[in-house]
Every structure is written in structure tokens, then in C-alpha cells.
N, C-alpha and C. Protein backbone atom coordinates (compact mmCIF):
# COMPACT_ATOMS: atom_id res chain seq x y z
N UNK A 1 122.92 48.91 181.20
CA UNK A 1 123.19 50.29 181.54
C UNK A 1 122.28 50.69 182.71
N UNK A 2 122.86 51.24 183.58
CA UNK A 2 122.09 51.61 184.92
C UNK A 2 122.06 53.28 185.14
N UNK A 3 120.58 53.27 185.42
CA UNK A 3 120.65 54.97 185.71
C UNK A 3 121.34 55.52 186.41
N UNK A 4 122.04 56.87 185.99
CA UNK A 4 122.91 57.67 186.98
C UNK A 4 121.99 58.18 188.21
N UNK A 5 122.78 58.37 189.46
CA UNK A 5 122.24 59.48 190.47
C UNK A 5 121.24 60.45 189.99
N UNK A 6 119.86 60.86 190.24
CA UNK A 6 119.54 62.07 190.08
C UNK A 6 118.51 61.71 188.29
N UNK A 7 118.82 61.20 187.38
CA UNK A 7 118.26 60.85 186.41
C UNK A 7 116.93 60.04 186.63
N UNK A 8 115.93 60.54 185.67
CA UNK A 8 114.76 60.07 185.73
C UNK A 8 114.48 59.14 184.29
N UNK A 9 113.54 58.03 184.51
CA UNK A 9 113.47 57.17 183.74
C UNK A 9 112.11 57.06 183.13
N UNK A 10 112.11 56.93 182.00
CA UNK A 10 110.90 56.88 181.02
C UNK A 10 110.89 55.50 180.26
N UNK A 11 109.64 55.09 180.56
CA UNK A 11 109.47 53.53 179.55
C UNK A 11 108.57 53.91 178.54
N UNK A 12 108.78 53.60 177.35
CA UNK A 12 107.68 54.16 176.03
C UNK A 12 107.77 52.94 174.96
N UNK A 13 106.54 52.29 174.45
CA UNK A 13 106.79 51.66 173.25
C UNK A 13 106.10 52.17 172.30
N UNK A 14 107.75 52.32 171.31
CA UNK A 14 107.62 53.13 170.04
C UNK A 14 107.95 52.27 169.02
N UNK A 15 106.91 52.47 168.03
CA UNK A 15 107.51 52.14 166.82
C UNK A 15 108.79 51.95 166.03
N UNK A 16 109.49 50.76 165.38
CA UNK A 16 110.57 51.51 165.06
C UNK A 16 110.80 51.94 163.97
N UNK A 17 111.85 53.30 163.72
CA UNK A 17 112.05 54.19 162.50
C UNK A 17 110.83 55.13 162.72
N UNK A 18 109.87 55.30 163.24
CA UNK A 18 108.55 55.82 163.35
C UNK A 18 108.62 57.13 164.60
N UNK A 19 109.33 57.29 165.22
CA UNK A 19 109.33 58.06 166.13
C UNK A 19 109.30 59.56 166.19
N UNK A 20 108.42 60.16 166.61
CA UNK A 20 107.89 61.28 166.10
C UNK A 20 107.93 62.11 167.24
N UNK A 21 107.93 63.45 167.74
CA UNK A 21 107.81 64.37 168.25
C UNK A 21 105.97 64.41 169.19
N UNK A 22 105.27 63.48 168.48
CA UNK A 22 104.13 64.00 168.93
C UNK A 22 103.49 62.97 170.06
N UNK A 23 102.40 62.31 170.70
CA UNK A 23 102.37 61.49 171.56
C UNK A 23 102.61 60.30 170.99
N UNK A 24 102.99 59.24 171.84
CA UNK A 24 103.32 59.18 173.22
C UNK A 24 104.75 60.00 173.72
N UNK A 25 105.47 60.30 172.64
CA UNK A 25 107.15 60.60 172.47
C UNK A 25 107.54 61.82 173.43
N UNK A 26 106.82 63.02 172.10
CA UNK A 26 106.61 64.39 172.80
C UNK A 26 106.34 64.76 173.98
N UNK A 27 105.26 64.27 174.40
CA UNK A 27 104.93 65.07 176.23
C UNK A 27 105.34 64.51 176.99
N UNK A 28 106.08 63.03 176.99
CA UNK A 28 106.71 62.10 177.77
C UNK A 28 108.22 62.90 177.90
N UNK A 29 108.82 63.19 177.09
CA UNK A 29 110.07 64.06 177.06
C UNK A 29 110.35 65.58 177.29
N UNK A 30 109.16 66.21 176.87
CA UNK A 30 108.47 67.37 176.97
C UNK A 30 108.78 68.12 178.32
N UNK A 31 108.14 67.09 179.01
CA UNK A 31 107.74 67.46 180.75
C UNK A 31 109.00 67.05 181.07
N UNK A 32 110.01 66.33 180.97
CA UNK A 32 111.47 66.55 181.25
C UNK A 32 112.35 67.52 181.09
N UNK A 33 111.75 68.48 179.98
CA UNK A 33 112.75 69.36 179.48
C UNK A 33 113.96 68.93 177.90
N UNK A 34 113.62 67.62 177.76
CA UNK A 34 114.13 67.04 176.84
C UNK A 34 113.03 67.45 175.30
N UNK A 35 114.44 67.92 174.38
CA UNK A 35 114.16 68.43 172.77
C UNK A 35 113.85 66.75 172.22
N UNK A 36 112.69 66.72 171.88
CA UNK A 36 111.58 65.30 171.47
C UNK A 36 112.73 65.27 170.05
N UNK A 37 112.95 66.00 169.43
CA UNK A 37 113.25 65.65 167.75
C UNK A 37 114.44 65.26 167.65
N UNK A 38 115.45 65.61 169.31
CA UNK A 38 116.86 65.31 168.97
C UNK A 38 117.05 63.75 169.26
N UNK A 39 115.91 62.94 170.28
CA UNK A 39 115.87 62.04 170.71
C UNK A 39 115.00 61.05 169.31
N UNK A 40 114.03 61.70 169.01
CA UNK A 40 113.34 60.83 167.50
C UNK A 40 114.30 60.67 167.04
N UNK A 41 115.36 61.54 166.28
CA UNK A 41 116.21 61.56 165.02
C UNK A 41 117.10 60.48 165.85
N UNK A 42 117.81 60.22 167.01
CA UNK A 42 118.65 59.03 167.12
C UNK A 42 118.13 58.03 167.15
N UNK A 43 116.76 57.80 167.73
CA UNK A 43 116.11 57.08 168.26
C UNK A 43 115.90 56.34 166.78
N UNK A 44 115.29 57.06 165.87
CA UNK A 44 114.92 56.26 164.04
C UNK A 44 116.59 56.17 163.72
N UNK A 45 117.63 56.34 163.99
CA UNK A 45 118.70 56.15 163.33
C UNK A 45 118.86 54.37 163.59
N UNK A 46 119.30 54.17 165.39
CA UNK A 46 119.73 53.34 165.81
C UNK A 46 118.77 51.97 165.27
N UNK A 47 116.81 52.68 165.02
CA UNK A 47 115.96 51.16 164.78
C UNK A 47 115.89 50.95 163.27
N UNK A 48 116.78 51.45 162.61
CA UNK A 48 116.57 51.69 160.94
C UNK A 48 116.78 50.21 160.32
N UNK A 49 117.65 49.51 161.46
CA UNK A 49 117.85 48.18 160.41
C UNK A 49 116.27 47.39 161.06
N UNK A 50 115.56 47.44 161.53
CA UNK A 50 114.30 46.72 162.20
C UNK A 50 113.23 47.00 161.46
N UNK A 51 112.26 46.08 161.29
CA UNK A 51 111.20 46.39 160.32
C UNK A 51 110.33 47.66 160.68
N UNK A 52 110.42 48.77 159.91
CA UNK A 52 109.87 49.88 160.49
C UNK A 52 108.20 49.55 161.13
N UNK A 53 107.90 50.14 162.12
CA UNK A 53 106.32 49.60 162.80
C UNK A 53 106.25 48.69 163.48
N UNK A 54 107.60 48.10 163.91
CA UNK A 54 107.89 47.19 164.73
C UNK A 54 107.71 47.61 166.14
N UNK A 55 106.81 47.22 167.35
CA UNK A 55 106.73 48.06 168.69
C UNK A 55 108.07 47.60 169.41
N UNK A 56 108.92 48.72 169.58
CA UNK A 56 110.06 48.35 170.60
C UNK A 56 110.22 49.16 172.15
N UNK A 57 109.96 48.46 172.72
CA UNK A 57 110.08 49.15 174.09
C UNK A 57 111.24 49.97 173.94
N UNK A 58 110.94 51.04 174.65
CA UNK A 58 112.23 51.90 175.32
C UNK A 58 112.87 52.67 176.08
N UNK A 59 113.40 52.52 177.29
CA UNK A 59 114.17 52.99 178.49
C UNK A 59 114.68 54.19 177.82
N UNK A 60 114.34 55.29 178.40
CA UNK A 60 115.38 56.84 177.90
C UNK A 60 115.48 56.72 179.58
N UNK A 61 117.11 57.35 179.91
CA UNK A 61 117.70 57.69 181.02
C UNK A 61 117.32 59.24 180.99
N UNK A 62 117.01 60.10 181.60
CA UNK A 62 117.15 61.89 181.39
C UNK A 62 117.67 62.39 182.73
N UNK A 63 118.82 62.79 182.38
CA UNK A 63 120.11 63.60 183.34
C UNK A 63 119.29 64.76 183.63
N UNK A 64 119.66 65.11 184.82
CA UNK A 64 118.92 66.34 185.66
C UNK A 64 119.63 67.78 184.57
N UNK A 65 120.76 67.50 184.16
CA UNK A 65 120.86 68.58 182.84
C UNK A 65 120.19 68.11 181.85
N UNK A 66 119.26 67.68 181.33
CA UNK A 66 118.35 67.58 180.20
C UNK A 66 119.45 66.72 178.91
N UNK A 67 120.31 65.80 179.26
CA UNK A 67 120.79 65.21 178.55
C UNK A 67 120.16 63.64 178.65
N UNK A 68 120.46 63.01 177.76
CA UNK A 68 119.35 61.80 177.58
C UNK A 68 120.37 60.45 177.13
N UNK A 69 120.35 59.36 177.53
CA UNK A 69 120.71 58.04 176.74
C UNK A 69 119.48 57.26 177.16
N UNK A 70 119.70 56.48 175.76
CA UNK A 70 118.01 55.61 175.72
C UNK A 70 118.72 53.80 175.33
N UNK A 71 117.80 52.70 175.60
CA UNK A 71 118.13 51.76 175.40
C UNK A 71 117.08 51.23 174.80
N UNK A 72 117.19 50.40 173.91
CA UNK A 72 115.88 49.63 172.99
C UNK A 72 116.23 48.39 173.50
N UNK A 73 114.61 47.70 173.85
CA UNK A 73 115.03 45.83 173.98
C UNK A 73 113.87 45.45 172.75
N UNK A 74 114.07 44.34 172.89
CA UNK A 74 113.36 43.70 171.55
C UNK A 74 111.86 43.83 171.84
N UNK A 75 111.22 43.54 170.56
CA UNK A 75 109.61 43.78 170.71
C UNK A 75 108.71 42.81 171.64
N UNK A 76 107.61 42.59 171.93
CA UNK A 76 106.92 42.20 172.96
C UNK A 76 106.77 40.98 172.35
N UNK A 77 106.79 39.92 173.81
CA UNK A 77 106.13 38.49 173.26
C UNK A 77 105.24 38.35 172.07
N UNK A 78 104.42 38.93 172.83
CA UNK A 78 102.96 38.89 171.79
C UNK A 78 103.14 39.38 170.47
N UNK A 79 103.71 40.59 170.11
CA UNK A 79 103.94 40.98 168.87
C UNK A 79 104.20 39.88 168.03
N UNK A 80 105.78 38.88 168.47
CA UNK A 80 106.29 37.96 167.62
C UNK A 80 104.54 36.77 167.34
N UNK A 81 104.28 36.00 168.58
CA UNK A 81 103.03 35.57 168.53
C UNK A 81 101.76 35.83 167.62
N UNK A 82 101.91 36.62 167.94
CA UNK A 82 100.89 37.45 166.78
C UNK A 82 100.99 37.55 165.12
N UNK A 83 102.05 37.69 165.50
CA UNK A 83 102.85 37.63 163.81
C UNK A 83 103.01 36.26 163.23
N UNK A 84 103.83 35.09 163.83
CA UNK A 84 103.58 33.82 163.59
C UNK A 84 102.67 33.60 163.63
N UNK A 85 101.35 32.98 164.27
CA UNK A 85 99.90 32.62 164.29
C UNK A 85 99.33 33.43 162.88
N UNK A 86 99.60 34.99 162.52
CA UNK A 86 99.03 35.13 161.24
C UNK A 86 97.78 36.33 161.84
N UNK A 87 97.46 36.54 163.29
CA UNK A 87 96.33 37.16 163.64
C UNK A 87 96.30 38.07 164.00
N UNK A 88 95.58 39.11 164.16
CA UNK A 88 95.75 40.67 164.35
C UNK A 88 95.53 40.82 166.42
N UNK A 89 94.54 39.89 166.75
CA UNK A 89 94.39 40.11 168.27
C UNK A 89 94.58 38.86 168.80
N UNK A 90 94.89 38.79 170.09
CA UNK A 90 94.23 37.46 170.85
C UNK A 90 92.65 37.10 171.21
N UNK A 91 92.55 36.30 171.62
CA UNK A 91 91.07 36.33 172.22
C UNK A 91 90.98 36.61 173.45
N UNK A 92 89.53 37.45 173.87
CA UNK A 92 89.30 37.68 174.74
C UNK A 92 89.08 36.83 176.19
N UNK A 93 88.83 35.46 175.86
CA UNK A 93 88.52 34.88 177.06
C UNK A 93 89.49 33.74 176.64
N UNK A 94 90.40 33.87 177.37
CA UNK A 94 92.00 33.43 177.19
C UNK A 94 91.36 31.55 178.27
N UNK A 95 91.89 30.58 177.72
CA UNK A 95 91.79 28.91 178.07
C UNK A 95 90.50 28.90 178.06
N UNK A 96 89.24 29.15 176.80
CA UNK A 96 88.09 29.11 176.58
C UNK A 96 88.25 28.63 174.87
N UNK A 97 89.01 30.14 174.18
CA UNK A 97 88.65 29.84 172.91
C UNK A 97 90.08 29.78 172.17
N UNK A 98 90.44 28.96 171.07
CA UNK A 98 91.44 29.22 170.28
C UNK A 98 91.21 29.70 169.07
N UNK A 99 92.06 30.66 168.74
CA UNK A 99 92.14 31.78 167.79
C UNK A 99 93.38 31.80 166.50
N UNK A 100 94.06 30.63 167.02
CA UNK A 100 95.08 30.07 165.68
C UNK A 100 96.02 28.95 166.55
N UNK A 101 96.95 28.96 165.55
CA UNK A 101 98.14 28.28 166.24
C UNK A 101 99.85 28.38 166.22
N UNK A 102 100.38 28.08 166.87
CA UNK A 102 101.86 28.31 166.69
C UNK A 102 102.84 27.03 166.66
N UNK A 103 103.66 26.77 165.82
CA UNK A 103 104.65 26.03 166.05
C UNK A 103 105.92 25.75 167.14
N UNK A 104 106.43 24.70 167.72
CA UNK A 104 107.07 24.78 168.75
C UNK A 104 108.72 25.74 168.05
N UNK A 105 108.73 25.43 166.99
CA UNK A 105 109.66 25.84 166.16
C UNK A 105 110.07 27.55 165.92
N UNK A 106 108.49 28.11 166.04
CA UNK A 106 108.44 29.54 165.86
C UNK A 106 108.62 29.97 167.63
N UNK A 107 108.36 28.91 168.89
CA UNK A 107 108.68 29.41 170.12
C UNK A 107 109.67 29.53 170.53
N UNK A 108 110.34 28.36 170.14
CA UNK A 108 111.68 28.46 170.14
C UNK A 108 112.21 29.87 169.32
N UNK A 109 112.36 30.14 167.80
CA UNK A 109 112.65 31.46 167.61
C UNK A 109 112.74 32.43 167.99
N UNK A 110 111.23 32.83 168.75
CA UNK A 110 111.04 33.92 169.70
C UNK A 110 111.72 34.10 170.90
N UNK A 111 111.97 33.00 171.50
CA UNK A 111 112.61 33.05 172.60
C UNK A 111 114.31 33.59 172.37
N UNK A 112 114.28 32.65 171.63
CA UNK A 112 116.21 33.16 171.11
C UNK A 112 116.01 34.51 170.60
N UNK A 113 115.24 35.32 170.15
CA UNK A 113 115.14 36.44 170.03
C UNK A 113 115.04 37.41 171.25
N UNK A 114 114.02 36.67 172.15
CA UNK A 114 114.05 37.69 173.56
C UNK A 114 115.60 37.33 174.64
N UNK A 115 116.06 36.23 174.21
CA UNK A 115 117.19 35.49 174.66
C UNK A 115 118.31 37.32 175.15
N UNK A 116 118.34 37.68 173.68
CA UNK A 116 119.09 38.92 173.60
C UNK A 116 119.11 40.01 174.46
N UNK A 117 117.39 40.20 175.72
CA UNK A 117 117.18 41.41 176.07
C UNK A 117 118.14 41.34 177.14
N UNK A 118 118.74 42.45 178.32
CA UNK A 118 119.53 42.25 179.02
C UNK A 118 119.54 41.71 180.16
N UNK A 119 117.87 41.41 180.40
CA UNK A 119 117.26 41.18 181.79
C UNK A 119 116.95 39.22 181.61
N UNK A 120 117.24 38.98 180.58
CA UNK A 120 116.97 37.18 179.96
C UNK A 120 118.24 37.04 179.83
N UNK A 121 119.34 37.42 179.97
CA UNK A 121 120.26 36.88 179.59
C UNK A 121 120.67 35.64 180.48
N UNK A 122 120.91 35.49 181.61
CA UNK A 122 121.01 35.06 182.20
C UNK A 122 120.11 33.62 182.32
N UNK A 123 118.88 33.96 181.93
CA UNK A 123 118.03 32.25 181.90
C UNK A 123 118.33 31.15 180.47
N UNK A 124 117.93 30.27 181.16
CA UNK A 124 118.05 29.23 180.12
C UNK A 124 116.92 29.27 178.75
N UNK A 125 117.51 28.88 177.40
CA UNK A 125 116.23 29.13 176.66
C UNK A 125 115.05 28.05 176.60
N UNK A 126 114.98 27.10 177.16
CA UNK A 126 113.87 26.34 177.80
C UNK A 126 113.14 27.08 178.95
N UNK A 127 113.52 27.78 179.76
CA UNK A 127 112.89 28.86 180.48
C UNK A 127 112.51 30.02 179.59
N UNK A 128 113.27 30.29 178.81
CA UNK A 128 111.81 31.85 178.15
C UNK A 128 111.35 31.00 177.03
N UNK A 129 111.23 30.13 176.64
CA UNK A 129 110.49 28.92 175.88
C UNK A 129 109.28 28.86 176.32
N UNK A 130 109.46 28.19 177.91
CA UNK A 130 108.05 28.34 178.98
C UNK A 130 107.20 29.31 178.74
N UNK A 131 107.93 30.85 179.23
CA UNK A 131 107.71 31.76 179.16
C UNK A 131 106.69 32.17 177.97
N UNK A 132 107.27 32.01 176.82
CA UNK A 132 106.44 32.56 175.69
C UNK A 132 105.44 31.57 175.39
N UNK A 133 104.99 29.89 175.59
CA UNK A 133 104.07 29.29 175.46
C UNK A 133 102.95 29.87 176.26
N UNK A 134 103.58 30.26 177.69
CA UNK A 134 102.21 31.13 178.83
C UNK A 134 101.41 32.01 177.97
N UNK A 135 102.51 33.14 177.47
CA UNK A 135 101.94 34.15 176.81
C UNK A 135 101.12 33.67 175.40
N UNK A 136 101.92 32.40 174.86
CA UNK A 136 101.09 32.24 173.43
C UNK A 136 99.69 31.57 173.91
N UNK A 137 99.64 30.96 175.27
CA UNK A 137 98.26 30.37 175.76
C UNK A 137 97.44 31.71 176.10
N UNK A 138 97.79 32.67 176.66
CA UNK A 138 96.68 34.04 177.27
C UNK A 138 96.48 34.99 175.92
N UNK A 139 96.71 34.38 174.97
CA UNK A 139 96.47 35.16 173.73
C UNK A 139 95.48 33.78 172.74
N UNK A 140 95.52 32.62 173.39
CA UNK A 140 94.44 32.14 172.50
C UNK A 140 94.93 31.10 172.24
N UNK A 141 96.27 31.17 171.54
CA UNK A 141 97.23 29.79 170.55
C UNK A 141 97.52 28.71 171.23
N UNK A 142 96.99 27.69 170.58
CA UNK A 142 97.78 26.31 170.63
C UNK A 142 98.88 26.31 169.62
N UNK A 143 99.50 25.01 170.95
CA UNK A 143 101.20 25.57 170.95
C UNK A 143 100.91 24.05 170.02
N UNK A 144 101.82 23.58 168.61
CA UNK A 144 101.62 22.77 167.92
C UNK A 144 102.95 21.92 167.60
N UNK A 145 102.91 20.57 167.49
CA UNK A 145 104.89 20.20 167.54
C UNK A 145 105.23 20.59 165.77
């Protein structure tokens, strides 16, 4: 989906089912002129089947009349990473220290998961494979067969 003429674009990662009126949501929509609760209430409808607290990025389009369509892509590399490995952070001094590990099995997963967003569609999943080993290396993990 591509922004209309004249529409302004907002990137926010929100929780999903979690979306609330208050920051980051509220003053991001606020200062548009856009009603925060009419956009929460679709916004928790559409992520209801997703594990609620899940971070999902999200594109809202806002029409110069204060009308709104929003798009959700899937949650961040790292989130999935994070979640497989079992660990709450990465480490700080990223190709120094390792901080868990990941299976080639769970990279593969992730990838076929980001496979879905609209901007990956197009690559091969041995390319966002790559992709998410980079990210599982700048977060700490050895990548494991």
C-alpha cells in the first residue's frame, strides 16, 4: 500500500492488542489531528490473533482530512532472536562476547516469518537467512547446526 498525495506517514512500534491512547500512540497521532482511540480500537482488533506484547512495527498513512489506514509488518529480527536464544538482551560488545545460542533451524523460521513483510518479498530465503544470522551475530548468538 502506497501513500496517497498529501498524506503524512508515521512509523511506531506497538505492542500487539496493547495499544493505547497514551505514548508513543497518542501524541504521535495527536499532532495529526487523528482520534488515538479510534485507531487503538482497530489497531488491537486486527493484532488480536498475535501474542499480545508482541512489538509490531507500524506504518499509519494520515489523509490531510484526518482519516487514517495503517499497515502492520511482522516483529523485529531481534525480537524472534531473542526469544529463541531464551535471553532478555544482546550483548553489549557485539564479536567479543557470546550471550547464548541459536539453531540454524530457528533462522530459518524467522526468516520465513519475515519472508511475509512486503518489502522481503521479493528476496530469496537464503538471503534473509543471511540477513538474520548478521543480526543474530550483533546481538551476541552463535549461530549452531
Amino acid at each position: 500500500m502506497s501513500a496517497k498525495a498529501g498524506a503524512s506517514l508515521v512509523r511506531i512500534l506497538i505492542p500487539a492488542g496493547k495499544a493505547a491512547p497514551t505514548p508513543p500512540v497518542g501524541p504521535a497521532l495527536g499532532a495529526r489531528g487523528v482520534k488515538s482511540m479510534d485507531f487503538c480500537k482497530q489497531f488491537n482488533a486486527q493484532t488480536a490473533h498475535i501474542e499480545p506484547g508482541t512489538p509490531t512495527p507500524t506504518l499509519i498513512y494520515v489523509q490531510p482530512d484526518r482519516t487514517f489506514t495503517f499497515v502492520t509488518k511482522t516483529p523485529p529480527t531481534t525480537y524472534f532472536l531473542k526469544k529463541a536464544a531464551g535471553i532478555e538482551k544482546g550483548t553489549g560488545r557485539p564479536g567479543h562476547e557470546i550471550v547464548g545460542n541459536v539453531s540454524l533451524k530457528h533462522i530459518y523460521e524467522i526468516a520465513r516469518i519475515k519472508q511475509t513483510d512486503e518489502h522481503l518479498k521479493h528476496l530469496r530465503l537464503e538471503s534473509i537467512a543471511r540477513t538474520v544470522i548478521a543480526t543474530s551475530k550483533t546481538l551476541g548468538l552463535r549461530v549452531v547446526p
